[in-house]
PDB file of N, CA and C in Angstrom:
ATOM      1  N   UNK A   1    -148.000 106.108 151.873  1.00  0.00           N
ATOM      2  CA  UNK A   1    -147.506 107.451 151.673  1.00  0.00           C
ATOM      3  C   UNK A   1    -148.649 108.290 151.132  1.00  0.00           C
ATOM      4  N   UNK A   2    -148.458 109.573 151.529  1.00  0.00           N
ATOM      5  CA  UNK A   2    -149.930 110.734 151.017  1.00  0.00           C
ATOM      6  C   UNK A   2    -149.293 111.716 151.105  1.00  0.00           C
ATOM      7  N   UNK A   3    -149.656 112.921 149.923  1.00  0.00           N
ATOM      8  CA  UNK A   3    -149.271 114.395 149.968  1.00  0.00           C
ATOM      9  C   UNK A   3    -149.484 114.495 151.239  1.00  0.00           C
ATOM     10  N   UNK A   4    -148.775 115.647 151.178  1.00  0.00           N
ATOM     11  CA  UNK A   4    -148.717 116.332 152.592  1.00  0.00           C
ATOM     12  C   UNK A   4    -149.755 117.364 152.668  1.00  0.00           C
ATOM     13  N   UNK A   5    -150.630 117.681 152.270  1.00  0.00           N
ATOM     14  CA  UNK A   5    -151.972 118.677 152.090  1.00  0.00           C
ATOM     15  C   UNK A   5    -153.191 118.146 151.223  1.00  0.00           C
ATOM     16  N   UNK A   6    -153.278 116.871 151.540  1.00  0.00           N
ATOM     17  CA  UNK A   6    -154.541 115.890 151.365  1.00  0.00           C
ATOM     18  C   UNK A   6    -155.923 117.139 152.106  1.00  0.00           C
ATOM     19  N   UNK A   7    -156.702 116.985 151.332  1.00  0.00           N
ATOM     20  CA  UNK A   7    -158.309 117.663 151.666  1.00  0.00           C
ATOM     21  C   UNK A   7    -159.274 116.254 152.506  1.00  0.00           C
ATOM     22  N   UNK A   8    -159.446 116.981 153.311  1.00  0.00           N
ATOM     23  CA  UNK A   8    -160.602 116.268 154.088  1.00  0.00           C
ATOM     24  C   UNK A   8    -161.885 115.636 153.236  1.00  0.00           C
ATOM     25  N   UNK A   9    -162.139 114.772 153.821  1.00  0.00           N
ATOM     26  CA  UNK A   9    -163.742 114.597 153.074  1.00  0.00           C
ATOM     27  C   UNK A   9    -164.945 115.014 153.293  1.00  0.00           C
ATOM     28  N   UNK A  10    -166.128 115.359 152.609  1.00  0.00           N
ATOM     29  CA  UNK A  10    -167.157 115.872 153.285  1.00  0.00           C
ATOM     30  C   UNK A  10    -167.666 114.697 154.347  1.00  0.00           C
ATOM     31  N   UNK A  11    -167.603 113.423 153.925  1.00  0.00           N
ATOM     32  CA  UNK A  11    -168.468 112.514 155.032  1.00  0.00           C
ATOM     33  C   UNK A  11    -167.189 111.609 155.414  1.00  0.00           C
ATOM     34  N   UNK A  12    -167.226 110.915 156.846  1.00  0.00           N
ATOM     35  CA  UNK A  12    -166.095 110.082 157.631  1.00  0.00           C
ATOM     36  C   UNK A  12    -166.783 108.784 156.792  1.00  0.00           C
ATOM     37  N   UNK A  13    -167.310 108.533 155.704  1.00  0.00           N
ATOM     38  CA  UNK A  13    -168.227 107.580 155.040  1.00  0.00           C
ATOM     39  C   UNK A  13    -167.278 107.128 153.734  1.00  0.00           C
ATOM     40  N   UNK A  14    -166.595 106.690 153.097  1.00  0.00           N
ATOM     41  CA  UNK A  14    -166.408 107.012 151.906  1.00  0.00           C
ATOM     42  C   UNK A  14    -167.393 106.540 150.617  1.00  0.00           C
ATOM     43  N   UNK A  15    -168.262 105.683 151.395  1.00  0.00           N
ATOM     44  CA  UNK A  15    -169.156 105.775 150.414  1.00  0.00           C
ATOM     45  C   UNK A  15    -170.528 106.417 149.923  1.00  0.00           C
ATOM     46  N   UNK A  16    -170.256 107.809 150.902  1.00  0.00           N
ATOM     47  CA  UNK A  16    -171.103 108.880 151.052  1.00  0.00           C
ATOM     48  C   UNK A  16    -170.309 110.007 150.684  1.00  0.00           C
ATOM     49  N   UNK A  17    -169.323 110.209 149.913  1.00  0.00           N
ATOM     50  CA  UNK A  17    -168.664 111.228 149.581  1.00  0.00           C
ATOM     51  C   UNK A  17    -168.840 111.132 148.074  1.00  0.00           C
ATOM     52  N   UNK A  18    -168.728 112.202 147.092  1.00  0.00           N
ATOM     53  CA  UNK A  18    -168.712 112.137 145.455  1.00  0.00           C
ATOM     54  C   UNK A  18    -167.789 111.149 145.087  1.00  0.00           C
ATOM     55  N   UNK A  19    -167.844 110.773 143.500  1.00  0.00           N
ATOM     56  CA  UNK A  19    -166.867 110.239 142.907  1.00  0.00           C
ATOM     57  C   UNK A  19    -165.741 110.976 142.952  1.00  0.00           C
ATOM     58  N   UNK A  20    -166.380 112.124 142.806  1.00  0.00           N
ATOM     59  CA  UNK A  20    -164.547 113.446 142.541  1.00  0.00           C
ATOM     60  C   UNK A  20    -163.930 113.132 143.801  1.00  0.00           C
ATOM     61  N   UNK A  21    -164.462 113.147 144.873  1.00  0.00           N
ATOM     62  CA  UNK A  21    -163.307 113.404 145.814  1.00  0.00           C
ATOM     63  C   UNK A  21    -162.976 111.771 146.180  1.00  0.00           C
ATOM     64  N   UNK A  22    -163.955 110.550 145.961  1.00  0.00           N
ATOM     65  CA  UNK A  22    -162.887 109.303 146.342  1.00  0.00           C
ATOM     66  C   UNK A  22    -161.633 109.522 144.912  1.00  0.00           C
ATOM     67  N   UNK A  23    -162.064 109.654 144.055  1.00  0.00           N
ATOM     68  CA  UNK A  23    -160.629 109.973 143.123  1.00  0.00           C
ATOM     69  C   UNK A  23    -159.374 110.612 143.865  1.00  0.00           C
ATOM     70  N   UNK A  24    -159.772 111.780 144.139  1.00  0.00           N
ATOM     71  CA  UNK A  24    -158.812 112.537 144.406  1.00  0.00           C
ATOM     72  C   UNK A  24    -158.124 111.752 145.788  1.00  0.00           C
ATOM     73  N   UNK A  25    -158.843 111.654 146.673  1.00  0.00           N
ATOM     74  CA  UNK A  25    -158.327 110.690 147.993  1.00  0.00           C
ATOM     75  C   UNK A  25    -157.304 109.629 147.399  1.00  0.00           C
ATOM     76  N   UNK A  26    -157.783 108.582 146.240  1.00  0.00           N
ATOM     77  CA  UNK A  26    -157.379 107.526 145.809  1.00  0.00           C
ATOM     78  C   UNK A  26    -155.357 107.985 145.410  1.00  0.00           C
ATOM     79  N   UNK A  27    -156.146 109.079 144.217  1.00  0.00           N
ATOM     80  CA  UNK A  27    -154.592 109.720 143.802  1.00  0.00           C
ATOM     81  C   UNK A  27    -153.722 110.169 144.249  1.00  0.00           C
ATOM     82  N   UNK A  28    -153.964 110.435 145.742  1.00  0.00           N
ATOM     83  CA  UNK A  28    -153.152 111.247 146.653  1.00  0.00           C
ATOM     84  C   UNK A  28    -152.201 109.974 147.797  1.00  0.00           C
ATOM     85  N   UNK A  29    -152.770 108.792 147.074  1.00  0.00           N
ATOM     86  CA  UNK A  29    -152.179 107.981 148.497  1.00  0.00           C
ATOM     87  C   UNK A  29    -151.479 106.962 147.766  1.00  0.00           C
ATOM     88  N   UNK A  30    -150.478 106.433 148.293  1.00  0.00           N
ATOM     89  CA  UNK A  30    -149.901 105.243 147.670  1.00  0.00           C
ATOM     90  C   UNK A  30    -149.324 104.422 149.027  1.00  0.00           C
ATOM     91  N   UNK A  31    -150.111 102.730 148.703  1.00  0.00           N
ATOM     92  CA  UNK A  31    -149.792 101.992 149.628  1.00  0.00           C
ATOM     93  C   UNK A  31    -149.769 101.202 149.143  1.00  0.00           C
ATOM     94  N   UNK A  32    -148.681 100.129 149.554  1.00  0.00           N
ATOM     95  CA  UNK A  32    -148.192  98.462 149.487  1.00  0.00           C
ATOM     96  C   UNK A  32    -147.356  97.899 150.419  1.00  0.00           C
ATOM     97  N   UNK A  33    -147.733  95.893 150.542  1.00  0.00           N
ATOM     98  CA  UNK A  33    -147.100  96.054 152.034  1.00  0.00           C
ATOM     99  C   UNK A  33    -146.866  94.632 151.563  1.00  0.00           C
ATOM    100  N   UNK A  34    -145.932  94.017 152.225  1.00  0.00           N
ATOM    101  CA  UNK A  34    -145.610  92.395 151.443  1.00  0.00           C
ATOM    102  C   UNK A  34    -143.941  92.236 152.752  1.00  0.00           C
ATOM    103  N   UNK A  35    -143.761  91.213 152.414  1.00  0.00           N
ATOM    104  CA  UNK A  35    -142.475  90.557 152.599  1.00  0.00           C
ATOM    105  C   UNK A  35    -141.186  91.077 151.978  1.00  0.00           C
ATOM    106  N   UNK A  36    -140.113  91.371 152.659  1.00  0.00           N
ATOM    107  CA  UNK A  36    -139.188  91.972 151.791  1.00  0.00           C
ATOM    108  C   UNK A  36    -137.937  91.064 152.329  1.00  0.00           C
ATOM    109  N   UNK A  37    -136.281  91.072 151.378  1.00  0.00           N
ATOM    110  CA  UNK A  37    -135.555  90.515 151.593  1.00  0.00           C
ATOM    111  C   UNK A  37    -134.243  91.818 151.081  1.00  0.00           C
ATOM    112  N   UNK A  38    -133.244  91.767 152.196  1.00  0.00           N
ATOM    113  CA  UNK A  38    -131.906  92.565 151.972  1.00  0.00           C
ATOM    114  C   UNK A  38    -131.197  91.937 151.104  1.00  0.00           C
ATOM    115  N   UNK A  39    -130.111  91.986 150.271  1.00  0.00           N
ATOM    116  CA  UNK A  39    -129.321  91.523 149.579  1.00  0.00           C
ATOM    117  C   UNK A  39    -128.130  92.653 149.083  1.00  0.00           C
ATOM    118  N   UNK A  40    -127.107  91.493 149.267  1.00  0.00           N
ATOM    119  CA  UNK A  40    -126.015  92.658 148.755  1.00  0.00           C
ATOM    120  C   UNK A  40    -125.144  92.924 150.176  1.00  0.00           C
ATOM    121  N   UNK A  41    -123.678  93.352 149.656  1.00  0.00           N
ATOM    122  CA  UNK A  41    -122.948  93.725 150.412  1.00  0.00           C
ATOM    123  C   UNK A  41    -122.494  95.175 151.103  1.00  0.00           C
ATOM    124  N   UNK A  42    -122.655  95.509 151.967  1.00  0.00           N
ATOM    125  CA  UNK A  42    -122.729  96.820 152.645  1.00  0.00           C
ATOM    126  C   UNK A  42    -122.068  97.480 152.041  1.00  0.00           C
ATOM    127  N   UNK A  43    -123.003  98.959 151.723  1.00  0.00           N
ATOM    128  CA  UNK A  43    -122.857  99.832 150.775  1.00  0.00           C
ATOM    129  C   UNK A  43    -123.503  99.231 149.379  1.00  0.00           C
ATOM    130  N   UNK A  44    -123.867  98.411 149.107  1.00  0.00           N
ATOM    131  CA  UNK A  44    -124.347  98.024 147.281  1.00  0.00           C
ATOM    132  C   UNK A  44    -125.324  97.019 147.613  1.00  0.00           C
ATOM    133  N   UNK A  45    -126.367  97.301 148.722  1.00  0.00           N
ATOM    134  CA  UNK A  45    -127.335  96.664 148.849  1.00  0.00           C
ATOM    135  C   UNK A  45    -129.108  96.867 148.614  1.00  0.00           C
ATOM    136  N   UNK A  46    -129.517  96.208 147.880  1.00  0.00           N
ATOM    137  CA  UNK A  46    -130.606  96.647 147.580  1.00  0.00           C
ATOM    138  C   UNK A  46    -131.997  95.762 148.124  1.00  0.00           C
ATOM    139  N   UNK A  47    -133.228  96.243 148.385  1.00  0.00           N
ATOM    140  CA  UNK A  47    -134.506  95.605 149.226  1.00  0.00           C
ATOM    141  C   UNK A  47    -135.229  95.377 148.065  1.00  0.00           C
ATOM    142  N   UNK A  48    -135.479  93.891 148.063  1.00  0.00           N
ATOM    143  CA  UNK A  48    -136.720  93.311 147.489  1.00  0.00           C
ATOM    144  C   UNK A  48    -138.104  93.395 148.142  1.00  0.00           C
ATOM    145  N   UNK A  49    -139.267  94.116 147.735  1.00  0.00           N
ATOM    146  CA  UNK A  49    -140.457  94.290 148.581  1.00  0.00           C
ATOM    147  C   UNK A  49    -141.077  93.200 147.024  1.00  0.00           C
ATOM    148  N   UNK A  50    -141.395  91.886 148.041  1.00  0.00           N
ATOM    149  CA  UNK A  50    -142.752  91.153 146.919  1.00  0.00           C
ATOM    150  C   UNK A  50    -144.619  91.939 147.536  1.00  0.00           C
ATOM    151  N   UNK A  51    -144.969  92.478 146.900  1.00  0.00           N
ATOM    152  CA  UNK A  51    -146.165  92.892 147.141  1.00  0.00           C
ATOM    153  C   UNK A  51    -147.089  91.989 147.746  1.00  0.00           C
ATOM    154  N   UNK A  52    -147.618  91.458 148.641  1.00  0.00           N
ATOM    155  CA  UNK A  52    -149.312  90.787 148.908  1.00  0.00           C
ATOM    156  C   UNK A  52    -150.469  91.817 148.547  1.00  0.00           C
ATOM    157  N   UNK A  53    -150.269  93.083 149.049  1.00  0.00           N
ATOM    158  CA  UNK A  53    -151.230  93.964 149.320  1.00  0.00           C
ATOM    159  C   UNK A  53    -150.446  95.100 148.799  1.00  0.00           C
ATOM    160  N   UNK A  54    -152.078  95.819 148.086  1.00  0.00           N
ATOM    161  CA  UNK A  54    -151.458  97.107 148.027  1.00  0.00           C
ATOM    162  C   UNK A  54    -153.005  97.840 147.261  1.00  0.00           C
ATOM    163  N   UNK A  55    -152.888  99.183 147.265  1.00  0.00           N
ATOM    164  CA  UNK A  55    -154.063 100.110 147.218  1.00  0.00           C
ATOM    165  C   UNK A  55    -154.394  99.951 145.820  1.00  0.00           C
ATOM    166  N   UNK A  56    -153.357  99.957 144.896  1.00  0.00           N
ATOM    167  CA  UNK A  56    -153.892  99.293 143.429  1.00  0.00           C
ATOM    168  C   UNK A  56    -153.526  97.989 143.269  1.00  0.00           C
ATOM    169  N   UNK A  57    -154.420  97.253 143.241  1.00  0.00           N
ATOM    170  CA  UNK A  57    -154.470  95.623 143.093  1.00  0.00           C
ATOM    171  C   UNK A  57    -153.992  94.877 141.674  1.00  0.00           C
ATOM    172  N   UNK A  58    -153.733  95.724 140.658  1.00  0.00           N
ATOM    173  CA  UNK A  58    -153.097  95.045 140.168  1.00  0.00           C
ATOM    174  C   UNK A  58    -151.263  94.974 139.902  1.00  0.00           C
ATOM    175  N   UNK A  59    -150.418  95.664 141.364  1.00  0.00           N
ATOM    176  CA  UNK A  59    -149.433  95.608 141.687  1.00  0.00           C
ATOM    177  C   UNK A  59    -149.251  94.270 142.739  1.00  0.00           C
ATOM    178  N   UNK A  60    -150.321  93.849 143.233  1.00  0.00           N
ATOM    179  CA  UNK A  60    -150.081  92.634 144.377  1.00  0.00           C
ATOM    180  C   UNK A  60    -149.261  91.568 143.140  1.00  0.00           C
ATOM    181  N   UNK A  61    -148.461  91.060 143.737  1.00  0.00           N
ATOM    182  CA  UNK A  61    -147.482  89.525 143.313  1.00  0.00           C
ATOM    183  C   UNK A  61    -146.436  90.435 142.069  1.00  0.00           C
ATOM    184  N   UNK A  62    -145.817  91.551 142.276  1.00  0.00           N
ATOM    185  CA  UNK A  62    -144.821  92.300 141.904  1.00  0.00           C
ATOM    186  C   UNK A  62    -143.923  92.289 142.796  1.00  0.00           C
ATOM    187  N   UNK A  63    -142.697  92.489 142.488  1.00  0.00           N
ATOM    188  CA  UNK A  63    -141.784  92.808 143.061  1.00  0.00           C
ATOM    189  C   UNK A  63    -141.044  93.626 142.932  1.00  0.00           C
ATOM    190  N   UNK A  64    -140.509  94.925 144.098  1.00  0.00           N
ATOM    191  CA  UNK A  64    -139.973  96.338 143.684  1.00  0.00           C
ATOM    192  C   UNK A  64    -138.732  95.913 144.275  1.00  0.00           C
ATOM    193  N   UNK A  65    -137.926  96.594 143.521  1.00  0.00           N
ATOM    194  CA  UNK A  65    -136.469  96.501 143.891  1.00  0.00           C
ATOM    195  C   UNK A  65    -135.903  97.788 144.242  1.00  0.00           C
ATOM    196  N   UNK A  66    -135.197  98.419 145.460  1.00  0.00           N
ATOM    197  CA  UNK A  66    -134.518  99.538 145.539  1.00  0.00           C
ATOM    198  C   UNK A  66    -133.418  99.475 146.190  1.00  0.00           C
ATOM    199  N   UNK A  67    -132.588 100.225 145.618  1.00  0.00           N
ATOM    200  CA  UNK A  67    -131.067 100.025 146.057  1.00  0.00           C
ATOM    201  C   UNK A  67    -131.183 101.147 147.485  1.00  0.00           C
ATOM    202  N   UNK A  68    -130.276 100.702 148.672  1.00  0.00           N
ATOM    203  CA  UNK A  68    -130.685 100.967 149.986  1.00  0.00           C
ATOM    204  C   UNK A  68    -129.222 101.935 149.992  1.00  0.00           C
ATOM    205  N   UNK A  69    -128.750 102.623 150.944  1.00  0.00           N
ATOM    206  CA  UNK A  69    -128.143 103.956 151.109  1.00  0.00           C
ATOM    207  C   UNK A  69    -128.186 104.879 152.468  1.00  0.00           C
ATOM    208  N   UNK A  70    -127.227 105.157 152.994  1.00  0.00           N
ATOM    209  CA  UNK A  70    -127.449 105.715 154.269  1.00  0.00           C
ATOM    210  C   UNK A  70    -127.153 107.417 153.806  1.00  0.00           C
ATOM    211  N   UNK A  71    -127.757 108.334 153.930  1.00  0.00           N
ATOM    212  CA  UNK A  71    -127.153 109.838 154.026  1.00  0.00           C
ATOM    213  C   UNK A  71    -126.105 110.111 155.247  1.00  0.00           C
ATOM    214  N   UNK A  72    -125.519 110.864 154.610  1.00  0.00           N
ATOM    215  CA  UNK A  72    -124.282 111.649 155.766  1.00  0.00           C
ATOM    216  C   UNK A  72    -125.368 111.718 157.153  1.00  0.00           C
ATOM    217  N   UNK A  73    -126.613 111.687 156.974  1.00  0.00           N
ATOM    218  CA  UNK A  73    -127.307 112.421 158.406  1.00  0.00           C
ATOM    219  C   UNK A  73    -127.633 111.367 159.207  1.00  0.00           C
ATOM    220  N   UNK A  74    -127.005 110.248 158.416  1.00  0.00           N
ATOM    221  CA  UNK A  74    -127.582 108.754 159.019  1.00  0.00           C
ATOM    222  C   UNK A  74    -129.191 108.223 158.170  1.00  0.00           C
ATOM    223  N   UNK A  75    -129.754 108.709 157.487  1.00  0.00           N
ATOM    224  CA  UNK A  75    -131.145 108.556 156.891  1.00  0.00           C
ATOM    225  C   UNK A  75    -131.296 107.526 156.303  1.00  0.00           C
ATOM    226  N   UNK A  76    -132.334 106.720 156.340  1.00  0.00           N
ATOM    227  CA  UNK A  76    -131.767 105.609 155.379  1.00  0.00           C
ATOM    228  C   UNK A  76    -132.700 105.929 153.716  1.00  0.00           C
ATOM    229  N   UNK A  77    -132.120 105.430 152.701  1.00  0.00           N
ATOM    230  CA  UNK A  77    -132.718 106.365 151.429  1.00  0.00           C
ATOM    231  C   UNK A  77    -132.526 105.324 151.112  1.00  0.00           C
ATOM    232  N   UNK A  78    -133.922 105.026 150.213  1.00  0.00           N
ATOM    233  CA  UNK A  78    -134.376 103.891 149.145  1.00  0.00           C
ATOM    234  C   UNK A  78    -134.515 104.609 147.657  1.00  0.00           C
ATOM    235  N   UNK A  79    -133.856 103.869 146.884  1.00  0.00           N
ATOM    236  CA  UNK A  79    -134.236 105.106 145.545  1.00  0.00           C
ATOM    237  C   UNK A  79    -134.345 103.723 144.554  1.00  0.00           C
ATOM    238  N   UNK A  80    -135.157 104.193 143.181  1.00  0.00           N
ATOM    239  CA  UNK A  80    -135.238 103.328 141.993  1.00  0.00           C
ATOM    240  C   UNK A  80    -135.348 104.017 141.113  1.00  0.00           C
ATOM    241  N   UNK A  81    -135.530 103.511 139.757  1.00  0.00           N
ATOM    242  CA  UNK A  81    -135.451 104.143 138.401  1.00  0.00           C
ATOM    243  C   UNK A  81    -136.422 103.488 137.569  1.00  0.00           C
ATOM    244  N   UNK A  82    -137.340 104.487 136.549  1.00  0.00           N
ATOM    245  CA  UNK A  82    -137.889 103.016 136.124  1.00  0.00           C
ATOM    246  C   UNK A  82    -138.348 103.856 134.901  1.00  0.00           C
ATOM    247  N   UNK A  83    -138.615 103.074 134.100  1.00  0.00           N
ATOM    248  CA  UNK A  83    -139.319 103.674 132.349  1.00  0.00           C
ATOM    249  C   UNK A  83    -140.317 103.092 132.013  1.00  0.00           C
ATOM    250  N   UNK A  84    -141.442 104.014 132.650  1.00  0.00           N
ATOM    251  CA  UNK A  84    -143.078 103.305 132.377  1.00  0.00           C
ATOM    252  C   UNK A  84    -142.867 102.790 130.825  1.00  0.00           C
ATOM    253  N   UNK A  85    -143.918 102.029 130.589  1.00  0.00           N
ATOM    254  CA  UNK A  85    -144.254 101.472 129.292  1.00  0.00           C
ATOM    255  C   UNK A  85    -144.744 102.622 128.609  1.00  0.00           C
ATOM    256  N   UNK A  86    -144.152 102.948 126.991  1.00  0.00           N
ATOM    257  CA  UNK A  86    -144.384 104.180 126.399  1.00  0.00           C
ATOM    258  C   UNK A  86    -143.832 104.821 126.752  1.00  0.00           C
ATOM    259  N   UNK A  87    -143.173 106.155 128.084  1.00  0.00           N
ATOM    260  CA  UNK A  87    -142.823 107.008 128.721  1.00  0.00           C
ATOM    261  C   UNK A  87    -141.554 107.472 127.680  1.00  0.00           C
ATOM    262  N   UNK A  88    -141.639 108.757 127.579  1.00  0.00           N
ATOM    263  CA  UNK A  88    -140.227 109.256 127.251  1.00  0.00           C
ATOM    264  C   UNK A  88    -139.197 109.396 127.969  1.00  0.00           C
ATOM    265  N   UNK A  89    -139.434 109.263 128.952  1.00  0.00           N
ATOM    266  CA  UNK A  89    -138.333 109.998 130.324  1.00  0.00           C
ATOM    267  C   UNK A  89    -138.111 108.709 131.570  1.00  0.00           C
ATOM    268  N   UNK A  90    -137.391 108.612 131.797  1.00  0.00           N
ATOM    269  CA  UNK A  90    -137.702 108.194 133.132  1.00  0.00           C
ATOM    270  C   UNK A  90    -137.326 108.176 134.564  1.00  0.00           C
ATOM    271  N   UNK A  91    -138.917 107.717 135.664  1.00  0.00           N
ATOM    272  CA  UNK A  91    -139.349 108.248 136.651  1.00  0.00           C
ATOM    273  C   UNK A  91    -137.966 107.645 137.500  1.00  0.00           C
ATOM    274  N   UNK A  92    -137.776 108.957 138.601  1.00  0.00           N
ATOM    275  CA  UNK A  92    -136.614 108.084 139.917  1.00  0.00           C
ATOM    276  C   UNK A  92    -137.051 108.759 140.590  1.00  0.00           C
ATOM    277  N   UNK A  93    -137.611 107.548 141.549  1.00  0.00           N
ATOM    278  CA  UNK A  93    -138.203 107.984 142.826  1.00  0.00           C
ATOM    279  C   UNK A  93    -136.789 107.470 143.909  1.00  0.00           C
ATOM    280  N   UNK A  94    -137.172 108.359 144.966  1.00  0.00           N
ATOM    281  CA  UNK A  94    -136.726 108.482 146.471  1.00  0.00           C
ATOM    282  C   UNK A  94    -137.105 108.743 147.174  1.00  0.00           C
ATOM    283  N   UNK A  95    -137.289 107.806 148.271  1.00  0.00           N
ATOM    284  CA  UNK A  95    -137.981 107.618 149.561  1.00  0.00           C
ATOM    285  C   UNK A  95    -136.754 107.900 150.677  1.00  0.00           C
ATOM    286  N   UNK A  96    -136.660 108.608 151.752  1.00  0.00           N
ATOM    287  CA  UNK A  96    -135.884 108.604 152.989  1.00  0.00           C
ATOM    288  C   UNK A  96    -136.463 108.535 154.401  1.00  0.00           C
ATOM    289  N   UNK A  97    -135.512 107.522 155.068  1.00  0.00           N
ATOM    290  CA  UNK A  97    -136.431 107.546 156.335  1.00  0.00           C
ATOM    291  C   UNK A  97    -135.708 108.337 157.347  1.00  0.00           C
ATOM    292  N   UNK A  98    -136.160 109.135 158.338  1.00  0.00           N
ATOM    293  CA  UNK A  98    -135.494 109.964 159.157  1.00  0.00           C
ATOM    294  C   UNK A  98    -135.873 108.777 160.357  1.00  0.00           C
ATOM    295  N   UNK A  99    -134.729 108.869 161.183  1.00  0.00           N
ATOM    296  CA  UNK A  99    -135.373 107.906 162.762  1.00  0.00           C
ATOM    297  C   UNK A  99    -136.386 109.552 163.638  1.00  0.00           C
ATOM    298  N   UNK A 100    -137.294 109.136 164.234  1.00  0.00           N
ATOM    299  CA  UNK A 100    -138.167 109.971 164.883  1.00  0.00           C
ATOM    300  C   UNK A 100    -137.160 109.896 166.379  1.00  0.00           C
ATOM    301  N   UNK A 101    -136.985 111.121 166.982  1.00  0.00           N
ATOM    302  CA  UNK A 101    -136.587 111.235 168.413  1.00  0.00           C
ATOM    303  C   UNK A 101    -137.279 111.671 168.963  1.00  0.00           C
ATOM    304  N   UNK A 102    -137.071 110.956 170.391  1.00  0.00           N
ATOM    305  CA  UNK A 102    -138.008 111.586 171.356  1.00  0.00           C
ATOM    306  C   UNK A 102    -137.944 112.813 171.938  1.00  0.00           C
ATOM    307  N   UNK A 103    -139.552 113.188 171.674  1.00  0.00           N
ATOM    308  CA  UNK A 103    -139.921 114.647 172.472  1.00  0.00           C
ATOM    309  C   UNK A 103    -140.132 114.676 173.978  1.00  0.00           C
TER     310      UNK A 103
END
């Protein structure tokens, strides 16, 4: 996943571009990719993703849990909740997938 108005880099190199902008590239993207398992009975089912890989390495051999959900539009919506260590508040993310139709 990446903002949606990510800045180009000066070089197709990344190790010919500044520190500032591999930062900024880095902060703008979030990726992880692993084995996952469904569980649960339709409607109260939630996806286990165990990490192998992922853009910050010290998330590999974690496991994310999100409870799964269809929208009225048919979408399928992954959502979680979570209270960083320290945090006053806490973060709930939601992810939705739209199916792509053909053009």
């Amino acid at each position: 996943m990446s903002r949606a108005a990510t800045a180009l880099l000066s070089s197709e190199n990344i190790h010919k571009v500044s520190e500032e902008e591999r930062t900024a590239a880095f902060i703008s993207y979030f990726q992880y990719s692993g084995p996952y398992e469904v569980r649960g009975a339709a409607g109260q089912q939630e996806v286990i993703h165990t990490l192998t890989h992922s853009l910050n390495p010290n998330l590999v051999g974690h496991r994310h849990v999100r409870a799964v959900s269809f929208t009225k539009n048919g979408e399928l919506m992954l959502t979680a909740a979570e209270a960083p260590s320290g945090a006053l508040v806490t973060r709930h993310h939601r992810m939705i997938w739209r199916r792509r139709t053909q053009e």
